[in-house]
Protein backbone atom coordinates (compact mmCIF):
# COMPACT_ATOMS: atom_id res chain seq x y z
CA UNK A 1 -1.83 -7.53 -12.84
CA UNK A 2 -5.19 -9.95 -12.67
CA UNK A 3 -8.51 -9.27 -12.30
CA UNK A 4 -7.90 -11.46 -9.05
CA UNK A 5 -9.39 -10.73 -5.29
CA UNK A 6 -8.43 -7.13 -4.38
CA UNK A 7 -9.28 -6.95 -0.23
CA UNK A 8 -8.37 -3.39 -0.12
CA UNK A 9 -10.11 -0.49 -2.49
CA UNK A 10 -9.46 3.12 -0.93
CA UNK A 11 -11.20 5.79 -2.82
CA UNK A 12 -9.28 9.37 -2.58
CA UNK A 13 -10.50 12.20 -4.41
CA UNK A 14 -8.10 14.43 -6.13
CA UNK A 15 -6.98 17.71 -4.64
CA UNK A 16 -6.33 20.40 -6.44
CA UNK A 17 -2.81 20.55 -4.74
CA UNK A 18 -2.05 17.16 -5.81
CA UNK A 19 -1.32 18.77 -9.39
CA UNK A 20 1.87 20.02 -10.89
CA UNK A 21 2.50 23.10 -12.77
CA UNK A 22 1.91 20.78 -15.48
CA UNK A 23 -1.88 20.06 -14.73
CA UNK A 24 -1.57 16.86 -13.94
CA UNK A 25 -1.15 14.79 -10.52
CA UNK A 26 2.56 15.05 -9.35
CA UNK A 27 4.63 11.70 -9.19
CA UNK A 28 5.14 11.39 -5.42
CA UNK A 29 1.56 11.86 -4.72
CA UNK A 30 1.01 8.51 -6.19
CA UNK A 31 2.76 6.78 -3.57
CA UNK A 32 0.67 8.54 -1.28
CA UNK A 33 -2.01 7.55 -2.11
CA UNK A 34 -0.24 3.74 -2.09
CA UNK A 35 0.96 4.32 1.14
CA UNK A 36 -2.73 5.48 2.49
CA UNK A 37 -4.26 2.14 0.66
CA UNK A 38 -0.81 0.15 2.52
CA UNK A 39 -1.86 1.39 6.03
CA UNK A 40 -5.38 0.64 5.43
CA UNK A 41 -4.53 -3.09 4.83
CA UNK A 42 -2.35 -3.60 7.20
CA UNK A 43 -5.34 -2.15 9.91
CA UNK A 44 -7.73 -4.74 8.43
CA UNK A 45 -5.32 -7.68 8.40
CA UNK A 46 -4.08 -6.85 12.17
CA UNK A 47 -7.50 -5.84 13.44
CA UNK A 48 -5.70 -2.36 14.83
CA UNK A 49 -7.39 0.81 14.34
CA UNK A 50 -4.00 2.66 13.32
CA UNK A 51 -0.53 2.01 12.76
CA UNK A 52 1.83 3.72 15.12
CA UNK A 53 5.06 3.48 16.54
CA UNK A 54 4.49 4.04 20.16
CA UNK A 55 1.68 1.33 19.44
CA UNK A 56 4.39 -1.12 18.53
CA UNK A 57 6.78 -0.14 20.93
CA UNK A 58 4.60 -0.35 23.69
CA UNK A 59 3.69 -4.31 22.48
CA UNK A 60 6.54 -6.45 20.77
CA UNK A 61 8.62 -4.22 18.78
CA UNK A 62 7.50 -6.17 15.45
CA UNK A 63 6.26 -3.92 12.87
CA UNK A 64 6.44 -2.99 8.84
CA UNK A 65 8.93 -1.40 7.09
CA UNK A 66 8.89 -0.27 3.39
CA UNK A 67 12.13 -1.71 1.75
CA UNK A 68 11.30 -1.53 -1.75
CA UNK A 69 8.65 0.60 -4.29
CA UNK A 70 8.39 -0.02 -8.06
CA UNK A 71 5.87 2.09 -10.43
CA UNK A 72 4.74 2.66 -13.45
CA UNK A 73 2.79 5.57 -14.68
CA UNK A 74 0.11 4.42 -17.18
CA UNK A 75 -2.02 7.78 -17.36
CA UNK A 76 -1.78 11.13 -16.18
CA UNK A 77 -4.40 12.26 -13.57
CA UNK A 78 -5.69 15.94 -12.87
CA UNK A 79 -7.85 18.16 -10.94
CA UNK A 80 -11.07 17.18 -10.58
CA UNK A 81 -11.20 13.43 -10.42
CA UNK A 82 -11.42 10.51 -7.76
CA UNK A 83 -8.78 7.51 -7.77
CA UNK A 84 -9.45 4.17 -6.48
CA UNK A 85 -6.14 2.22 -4.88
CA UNK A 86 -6.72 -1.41 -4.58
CA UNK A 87 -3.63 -3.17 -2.75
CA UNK A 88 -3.07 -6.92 -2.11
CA UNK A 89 -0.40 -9.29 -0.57
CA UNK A 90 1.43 -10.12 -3.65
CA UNK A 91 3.89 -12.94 -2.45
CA UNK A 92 5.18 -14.46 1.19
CA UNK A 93 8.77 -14.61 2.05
CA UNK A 94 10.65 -15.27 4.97
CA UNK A 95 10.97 -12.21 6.67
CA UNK A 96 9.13 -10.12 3.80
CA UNK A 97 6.02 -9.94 1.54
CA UNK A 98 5.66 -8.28 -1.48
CA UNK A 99 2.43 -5.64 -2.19
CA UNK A 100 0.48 -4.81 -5.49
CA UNK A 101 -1.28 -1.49 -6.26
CA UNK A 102 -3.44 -0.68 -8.55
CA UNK A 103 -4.89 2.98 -9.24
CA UNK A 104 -8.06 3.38 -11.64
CA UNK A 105 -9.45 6.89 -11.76
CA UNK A 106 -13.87 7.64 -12.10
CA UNK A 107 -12.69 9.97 -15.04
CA UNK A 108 -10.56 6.94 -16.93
CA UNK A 109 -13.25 4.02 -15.66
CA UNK A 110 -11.77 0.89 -16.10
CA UNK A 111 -8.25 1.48 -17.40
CA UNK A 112 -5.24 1.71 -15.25
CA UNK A 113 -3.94 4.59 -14.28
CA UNK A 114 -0.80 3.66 -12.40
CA UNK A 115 0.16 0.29 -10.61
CA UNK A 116 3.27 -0.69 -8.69
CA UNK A 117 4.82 -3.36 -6.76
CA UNK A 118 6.73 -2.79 -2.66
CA UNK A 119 7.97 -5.00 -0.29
CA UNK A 120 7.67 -4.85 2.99
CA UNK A 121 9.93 -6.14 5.44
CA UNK A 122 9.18 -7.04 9.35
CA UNK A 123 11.58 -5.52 11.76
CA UNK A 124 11.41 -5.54 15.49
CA UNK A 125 12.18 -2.00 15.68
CA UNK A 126 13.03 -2.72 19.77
CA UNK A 127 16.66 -4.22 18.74
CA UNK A 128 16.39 -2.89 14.70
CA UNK A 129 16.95 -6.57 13.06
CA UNK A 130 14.61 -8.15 10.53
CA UNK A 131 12.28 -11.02 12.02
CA UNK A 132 11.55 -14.24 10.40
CA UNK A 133 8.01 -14.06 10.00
CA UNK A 134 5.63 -16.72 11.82
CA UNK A 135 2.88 -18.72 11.32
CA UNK A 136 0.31 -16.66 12.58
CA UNK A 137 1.44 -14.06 10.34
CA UNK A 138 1.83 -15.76 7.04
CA UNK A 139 -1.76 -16.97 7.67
CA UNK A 140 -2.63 -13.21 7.96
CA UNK A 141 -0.95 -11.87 4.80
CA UNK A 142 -2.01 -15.11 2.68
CA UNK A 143 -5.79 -14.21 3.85
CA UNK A 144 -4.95 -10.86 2.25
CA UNK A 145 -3.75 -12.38 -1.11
C-alpha cells in the first residue's frame, strides 16, 4: 500500500486483554481495531455522529454491510504498545467499495504491522437487497480516497 492520503488515523492503545497466551495481540482483535477505524470513517464521510441500525431504519433503510475482509499479519504486537489504524476508500463499484487498513504500532515506528483489504456493500436493510450506489454517494467515498 502507498504512502498516499490516509483521511482516517485512529490511535488505540493496547490492552493487556488484547494478548494471547502467546504474548502477543490475538488475530481477531486486529479486525477490531479495523472495524473501530471503519466506523470512524464512515461517521466523517456521512457527517453522523454514530452508526446504528435504528438510525438507518428510522431514515432510508440504506446502510453498510461488511461482505469481504482480507489480512495479512506483518508483525506481532503485545502488551504495552499503541497502534495506529489508518483506513481509506480503496476503489468505487456499483453497489460496493473496497477499504484499505493499515496498522503501524509506536513500539515498531514506521513499519507495518498488519494491513488488509474489505469491501463493503450498500444494502437497504428495509427490503434486504443491495442498492446501486448514487451520485451523491460515490462523490462521498471518492472524497475519502
Amino acid at each position: 500500500m502507498s504512502e498516499k492520503n490516509w483521511p482516517i488515523e485512529t490511535e488505540i492503545p493496547v490492552l493487556w486483554g488484547d494478548t494471547d497466551s502467546f504474548g502477543h495481540v490475538n488475530n481477531i482483535i486486529y479486525l477490531k481495531w479495523c472495524e473501530t477505524s471503519r466506523v470512524e470513517l464512515f461517521c466523517k464521510m456521512w457527517n453522523i455522529k454514530n452508526l446504528n441500525m435504528q438510525d438507518i431504519l428510522l431514515d432510508n433503510g440504506i446502510g453498510p454491510i461488511l461482505a469481504n475482509f482480507n489480512s495479512n499479519y506483518r508483525i506481532p504486537v503485545g502488551h504495552p504498545d499503541t497502534v495506529y489504524v489508518k483506513t481509506r476508500i480503496s476503489h468505487i463499484g456499483n453497489t460496493s467499495f473496497g477499504l484499505e487498513h493499515e496498522i503501524k504500532s509506536k513500539k515498531y515506528g514506521s513499519k507495518v504491522v498488519f494491513d488488509a483489504t474489505s469491501v463493503v456493500v450498500m444494502v437497504n436493510y428495509k427490503v434486504g437487497d443491495k442498492i446501486q450506489l448514487d451520485d451523491k454517494t460515490k462523490k462521498q467515498l471518492e472524497a475519502h480516497m
